[in-house]
N, C-alpha and C. Protein backbone atom coordinates (compact mmCIF):
# COMPACT_ATOMS: atom_id res chain seq x y z
N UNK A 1 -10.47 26.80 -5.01
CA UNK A 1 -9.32 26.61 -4.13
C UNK A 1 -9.41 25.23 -3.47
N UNK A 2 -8.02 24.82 -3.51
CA UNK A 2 -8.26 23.44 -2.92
C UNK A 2 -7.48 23.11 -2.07
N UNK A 3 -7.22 23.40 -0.43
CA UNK A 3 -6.91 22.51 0.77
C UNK A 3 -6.55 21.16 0.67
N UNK A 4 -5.37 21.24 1.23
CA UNK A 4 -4.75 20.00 1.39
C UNK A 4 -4.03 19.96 2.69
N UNK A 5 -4.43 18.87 3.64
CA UNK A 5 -3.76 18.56 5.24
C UNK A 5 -3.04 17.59 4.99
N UNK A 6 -1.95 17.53 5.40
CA UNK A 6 -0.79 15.90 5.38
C UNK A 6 -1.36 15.81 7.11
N UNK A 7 -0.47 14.74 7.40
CA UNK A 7 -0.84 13.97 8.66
C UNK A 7 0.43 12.43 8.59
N UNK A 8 0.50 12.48 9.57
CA UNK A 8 1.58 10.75 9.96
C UNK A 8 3.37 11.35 10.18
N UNK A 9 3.23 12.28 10.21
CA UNK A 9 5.08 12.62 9.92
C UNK A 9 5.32 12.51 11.46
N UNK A 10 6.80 12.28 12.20
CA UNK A 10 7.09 12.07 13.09
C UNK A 10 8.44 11.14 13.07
N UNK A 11 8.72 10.79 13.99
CA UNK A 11 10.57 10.03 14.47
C UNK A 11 10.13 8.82 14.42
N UNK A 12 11.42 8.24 13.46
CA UNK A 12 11.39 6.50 13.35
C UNK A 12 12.26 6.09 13.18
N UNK A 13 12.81 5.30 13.74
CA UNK A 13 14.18 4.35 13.81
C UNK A 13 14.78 3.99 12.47
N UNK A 14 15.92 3.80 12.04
CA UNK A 14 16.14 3.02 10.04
C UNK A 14 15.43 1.69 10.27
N UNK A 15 15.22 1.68 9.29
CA UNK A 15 14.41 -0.14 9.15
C UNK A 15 12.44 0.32 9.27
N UNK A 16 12.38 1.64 9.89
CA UNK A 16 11.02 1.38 10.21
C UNK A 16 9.94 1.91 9.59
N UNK A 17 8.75 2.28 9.38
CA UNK A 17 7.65 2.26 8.37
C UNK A 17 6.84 3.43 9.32
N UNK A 18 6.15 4.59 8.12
CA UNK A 18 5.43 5.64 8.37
C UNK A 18 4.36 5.60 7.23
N UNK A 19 3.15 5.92 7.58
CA UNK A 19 2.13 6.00 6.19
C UNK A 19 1.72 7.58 6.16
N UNK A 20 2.01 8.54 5.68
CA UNK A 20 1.76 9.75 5.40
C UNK A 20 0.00 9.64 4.30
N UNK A 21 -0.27 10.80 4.68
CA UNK A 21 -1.87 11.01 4.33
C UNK A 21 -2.15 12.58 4.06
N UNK A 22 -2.94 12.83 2.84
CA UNK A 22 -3.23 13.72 2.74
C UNK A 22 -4.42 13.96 2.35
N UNK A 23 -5.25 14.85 3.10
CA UNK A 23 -6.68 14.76 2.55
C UNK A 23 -6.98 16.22 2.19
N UNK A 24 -7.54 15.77 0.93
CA UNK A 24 -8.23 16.95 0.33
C UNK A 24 -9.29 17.63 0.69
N UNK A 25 -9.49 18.90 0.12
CA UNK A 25 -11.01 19.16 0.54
C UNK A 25 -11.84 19.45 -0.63
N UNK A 26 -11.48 18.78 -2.03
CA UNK A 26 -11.87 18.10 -3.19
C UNK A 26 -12.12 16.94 -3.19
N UNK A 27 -13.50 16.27 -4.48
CA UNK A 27 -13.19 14.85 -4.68
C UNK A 27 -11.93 14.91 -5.29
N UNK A 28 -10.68 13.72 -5.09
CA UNK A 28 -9.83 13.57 -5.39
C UNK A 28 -10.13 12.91 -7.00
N UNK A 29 -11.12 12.23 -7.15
CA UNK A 29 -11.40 13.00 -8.52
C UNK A 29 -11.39 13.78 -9.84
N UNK A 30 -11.62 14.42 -8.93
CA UNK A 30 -11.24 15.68 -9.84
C UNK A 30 -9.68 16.76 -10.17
N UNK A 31 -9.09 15.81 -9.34
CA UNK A 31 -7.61 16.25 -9.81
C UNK A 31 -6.85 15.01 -10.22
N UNK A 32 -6.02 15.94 -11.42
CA UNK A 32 -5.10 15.27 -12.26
C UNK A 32 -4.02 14.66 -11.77
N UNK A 33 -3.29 14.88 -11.13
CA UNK A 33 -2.19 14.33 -10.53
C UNK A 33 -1.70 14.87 -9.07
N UNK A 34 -1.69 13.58 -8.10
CA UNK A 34 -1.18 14.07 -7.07
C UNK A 34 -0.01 13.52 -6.29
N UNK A 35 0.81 14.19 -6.24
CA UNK A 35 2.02 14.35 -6.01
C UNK A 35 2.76 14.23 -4.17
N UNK A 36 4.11 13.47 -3.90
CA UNK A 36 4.63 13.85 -2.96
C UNK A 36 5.97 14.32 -2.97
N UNK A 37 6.34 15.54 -2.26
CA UNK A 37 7.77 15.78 -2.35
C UNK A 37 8.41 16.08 -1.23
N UNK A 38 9.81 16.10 -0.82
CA UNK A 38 10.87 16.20 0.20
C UNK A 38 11.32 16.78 0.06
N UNK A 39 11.66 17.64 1.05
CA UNK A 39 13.01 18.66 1.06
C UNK A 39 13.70 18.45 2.43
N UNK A 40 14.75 18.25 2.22
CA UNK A 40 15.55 18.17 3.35
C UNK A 40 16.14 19.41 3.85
N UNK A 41 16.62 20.04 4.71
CA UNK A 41 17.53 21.40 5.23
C UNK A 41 18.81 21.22 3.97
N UNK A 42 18.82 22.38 3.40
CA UNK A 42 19.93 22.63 2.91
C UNK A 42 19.33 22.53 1.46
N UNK A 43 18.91 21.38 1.33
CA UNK A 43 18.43 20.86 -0.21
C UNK A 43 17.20 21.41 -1.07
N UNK A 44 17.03 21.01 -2.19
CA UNK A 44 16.02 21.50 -3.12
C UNK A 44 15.17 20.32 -2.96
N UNK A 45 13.60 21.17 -2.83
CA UNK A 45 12.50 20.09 -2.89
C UNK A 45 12.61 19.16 -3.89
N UNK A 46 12.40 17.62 -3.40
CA UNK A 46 12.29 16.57 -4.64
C UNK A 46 11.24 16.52 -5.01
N UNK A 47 11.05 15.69 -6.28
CA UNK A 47 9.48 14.87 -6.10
C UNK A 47 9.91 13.38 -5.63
N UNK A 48 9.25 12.87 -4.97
CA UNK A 48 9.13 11.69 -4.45
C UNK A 48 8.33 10.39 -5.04
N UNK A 49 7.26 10.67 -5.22
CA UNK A 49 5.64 9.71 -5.82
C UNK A 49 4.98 10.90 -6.42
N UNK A 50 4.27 10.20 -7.45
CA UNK A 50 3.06 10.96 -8.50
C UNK A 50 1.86 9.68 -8.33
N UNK A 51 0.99 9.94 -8.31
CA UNK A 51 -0.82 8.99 -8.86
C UNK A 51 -1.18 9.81 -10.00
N UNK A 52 -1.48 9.25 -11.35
CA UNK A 52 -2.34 10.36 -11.55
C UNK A 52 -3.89 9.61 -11.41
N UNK A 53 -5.28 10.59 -12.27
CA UNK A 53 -6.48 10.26 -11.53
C UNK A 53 -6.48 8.78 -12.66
N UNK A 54 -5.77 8.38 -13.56
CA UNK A 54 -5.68 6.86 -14.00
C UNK A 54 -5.09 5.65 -13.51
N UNK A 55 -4.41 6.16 -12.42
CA UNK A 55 -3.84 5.38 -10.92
C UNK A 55 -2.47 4.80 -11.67
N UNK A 56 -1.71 5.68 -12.10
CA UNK A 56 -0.39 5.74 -13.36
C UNK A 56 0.26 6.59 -12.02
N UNK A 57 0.99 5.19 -11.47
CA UNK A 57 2.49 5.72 -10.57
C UNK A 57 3.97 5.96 -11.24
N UNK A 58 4.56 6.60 -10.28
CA UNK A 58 5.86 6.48 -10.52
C UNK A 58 6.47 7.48 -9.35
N UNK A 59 7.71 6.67 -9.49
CA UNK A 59 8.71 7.09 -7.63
C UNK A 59 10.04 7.84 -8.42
N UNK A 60 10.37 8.34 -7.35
CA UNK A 60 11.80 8.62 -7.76
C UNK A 60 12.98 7.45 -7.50
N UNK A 61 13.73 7.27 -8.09
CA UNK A 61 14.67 5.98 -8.18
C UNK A 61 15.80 5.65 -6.31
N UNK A 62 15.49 6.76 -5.76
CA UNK A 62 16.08 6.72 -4.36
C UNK A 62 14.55 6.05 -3.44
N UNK A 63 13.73 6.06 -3.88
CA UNK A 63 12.89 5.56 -2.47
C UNK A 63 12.15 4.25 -3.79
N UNK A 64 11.93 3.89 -4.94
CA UNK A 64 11.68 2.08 -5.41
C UNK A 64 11.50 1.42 -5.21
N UNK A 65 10.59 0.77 -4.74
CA UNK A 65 10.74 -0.39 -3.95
C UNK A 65 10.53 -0.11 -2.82
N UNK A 66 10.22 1.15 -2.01
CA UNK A 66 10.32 1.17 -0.37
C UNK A 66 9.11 1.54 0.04
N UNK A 67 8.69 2.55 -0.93
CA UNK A 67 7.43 3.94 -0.77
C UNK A 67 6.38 3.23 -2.00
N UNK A 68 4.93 3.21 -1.36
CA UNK A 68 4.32 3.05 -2.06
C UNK A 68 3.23 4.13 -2.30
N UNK A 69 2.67 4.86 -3.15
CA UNK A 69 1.51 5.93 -2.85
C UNK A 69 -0.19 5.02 -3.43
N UNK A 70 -0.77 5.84 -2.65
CA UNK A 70 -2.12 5.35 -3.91
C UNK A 70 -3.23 6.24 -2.83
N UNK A 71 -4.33 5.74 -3.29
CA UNK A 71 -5.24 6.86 -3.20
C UNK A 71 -7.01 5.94 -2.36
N UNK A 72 -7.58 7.07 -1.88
CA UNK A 72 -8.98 6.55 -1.18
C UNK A 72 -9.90 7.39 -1.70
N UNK A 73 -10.66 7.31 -3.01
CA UNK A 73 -11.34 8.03 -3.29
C UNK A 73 -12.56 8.31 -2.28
N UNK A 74 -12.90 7.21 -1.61
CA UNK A 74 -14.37 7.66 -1.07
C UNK A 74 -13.85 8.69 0.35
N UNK A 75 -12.52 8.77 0.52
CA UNK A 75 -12.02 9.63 1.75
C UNK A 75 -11.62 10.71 1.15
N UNK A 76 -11.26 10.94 -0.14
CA UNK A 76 -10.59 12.04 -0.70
C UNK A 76 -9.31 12.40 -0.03
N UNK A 77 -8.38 11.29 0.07
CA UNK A 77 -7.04 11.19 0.64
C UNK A 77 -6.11 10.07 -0.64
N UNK A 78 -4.75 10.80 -0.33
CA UNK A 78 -3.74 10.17 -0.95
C UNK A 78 -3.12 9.71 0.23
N UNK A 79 -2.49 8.29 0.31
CA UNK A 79 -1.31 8.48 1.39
C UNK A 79 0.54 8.05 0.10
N UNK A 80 1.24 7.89 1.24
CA UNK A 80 2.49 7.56 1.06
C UNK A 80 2.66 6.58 2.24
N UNK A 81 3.07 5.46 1.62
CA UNK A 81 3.25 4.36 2.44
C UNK A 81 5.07 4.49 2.66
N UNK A 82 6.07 4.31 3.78
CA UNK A 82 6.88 4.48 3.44
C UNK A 82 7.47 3.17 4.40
N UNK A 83 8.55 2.10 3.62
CA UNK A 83 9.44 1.18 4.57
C UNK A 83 10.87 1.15 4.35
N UNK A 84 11.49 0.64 5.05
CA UNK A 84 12.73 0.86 4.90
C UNK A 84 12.98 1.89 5.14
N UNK A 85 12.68 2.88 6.09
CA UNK A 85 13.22 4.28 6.18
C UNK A 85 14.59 4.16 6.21
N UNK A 86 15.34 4.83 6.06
CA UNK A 86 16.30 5.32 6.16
C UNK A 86 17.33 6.92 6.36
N UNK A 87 18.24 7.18 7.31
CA UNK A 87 18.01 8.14 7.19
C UNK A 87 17.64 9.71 6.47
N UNK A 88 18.46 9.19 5.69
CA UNK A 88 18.11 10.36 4.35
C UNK A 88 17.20 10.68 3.99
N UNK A 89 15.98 9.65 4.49
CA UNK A 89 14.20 10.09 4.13
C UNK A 89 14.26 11.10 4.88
N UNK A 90 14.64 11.32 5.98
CA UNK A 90 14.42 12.86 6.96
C UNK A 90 14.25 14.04 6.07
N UNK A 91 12.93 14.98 5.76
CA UNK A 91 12.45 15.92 5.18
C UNK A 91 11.17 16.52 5.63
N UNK A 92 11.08 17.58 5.67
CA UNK A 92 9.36 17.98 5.18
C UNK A 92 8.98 16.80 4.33
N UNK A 93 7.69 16.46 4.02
CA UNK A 93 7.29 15.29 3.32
C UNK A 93 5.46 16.47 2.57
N UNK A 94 5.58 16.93 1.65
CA UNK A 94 4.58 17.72 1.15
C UNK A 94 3.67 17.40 -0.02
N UNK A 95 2.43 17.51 0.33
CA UNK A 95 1.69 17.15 -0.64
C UNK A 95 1.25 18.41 -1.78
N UNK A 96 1.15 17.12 -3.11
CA UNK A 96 1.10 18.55 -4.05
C UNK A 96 -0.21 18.58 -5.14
N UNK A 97 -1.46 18.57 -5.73
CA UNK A 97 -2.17 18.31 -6.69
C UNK A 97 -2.18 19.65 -7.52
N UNK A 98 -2.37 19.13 -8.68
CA UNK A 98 -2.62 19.26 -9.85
C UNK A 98 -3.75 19.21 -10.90
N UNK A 99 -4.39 20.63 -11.05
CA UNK A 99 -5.92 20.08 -11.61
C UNK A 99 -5.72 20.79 -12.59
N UNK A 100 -5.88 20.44 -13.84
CA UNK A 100 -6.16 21.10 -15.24
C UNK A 100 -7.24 21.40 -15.64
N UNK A 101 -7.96 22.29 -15.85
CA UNK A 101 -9.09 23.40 -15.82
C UNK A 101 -8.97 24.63 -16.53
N UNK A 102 -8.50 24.38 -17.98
CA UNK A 102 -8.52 25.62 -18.88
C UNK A 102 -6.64 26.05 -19.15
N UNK A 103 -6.31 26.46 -17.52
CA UNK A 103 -4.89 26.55 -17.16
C UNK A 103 -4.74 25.15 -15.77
N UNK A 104 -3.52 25.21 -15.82
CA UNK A 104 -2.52 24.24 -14.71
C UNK A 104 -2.43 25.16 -13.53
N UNK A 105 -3.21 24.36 -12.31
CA UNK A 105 -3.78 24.68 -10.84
C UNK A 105 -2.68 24.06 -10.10
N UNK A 106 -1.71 25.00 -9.13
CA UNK A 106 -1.19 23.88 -8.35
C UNK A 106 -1.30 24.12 -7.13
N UNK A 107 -1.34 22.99 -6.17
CA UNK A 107 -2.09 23.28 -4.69
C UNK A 107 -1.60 22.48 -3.76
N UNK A 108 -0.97 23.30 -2.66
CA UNK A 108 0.38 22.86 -2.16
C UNK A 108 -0.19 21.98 -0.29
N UNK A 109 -0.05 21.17 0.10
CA UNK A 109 0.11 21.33 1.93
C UNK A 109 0.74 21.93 2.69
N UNK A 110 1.06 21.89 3.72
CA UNK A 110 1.48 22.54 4.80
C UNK A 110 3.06 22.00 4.85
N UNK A 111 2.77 20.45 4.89
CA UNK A 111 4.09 19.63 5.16
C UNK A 111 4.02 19.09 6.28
N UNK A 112 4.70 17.82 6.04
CA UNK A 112 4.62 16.74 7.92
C UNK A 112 5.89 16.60 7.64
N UNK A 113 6.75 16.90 9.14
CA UNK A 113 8.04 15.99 9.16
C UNK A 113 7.85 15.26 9.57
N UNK A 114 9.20 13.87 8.89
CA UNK A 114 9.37 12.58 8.62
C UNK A 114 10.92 12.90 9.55
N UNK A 115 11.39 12.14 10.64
CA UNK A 115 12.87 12.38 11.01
C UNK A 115 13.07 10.76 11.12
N UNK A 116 14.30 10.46 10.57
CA UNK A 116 14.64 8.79 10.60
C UNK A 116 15.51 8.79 11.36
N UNK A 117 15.86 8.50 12.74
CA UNK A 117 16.99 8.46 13.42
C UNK A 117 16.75 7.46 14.40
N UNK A 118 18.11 6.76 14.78
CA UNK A 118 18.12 6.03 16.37
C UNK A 118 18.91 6.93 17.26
C-alpha cells in the first residue's frame, strides 16, 4: 500500500503561482507513473500532468506552458509547479501513482484545493 499527502493548495489571485507537492510513502522509484488531476464542482476529474519513472512528461493542452511537474527522488515527492493561474484552475488538485507489479496498482491522495480568485 502506498500513501500519498498533497500539500500547497490554497487562494491566489489570476496571474499568480502555487507549487503543489506530493509525497509518497514509497521510493518514488518504484512507481511507474505519477500523475496530477482536477476536478472542479460539477465536472469530471481531468488529468492534468503525468512523469513517468523515465522523467517522460506530458500536460493536458489547457494548462502548456503554465504547469510544470517533475519529481525529488531523494524526498520521494512529485510537485506541480503552477503559473499563470487562472481562474478555471480552481479544483481539488489530486495526486495519482501508478505501479505495475504483475497487475496495475492505483493509489490515490486526499486532494489540496487550488481556488484562483480576486
Amino acid at each position: 500500500q502506498v500513501q500519498l499527502v498533497e500539500s500547497g493548495g490554497g487562494l491566489v489571485q489570476p496571474g499568480g503561482s502555487l507549487r503543489l507537492s506530493c509525497a509518497a510513502s514509497t521510493s518514488i522509484l518504484s512507481i511507474n507513473t505519477m500523475r496530477w488531476y482536477r476536478q472542479a464542482p460539477g465536472k469530471e476529474r481531468e488529468l492534468v500532468a503525468a512523469i513517468t519513472s523515465g522523467g517522460i512528461t506530458n500536460y493536458a493542452d489547457s494548462v502548456k506552458g503554465r504547469f510544470t511537474i517533475s519529481t525529488n527522488d531523494a524526498e520521494n515527492t512529485v510537485y506541480l509547479q503552477m503559473n499563470s493561474l487562472k481562474p478555471e484552475d480552481t479544483a481539488v488538485y489530486y495526486c495519482n501513482a501508478i505501479i505495475v507489479v504483475l497487475t496495475t496498482h492505483y493509489y490515490w491522495g486526499q486532494g489540496t484545493q487550488v481556488t484562483v480568485s480576486s
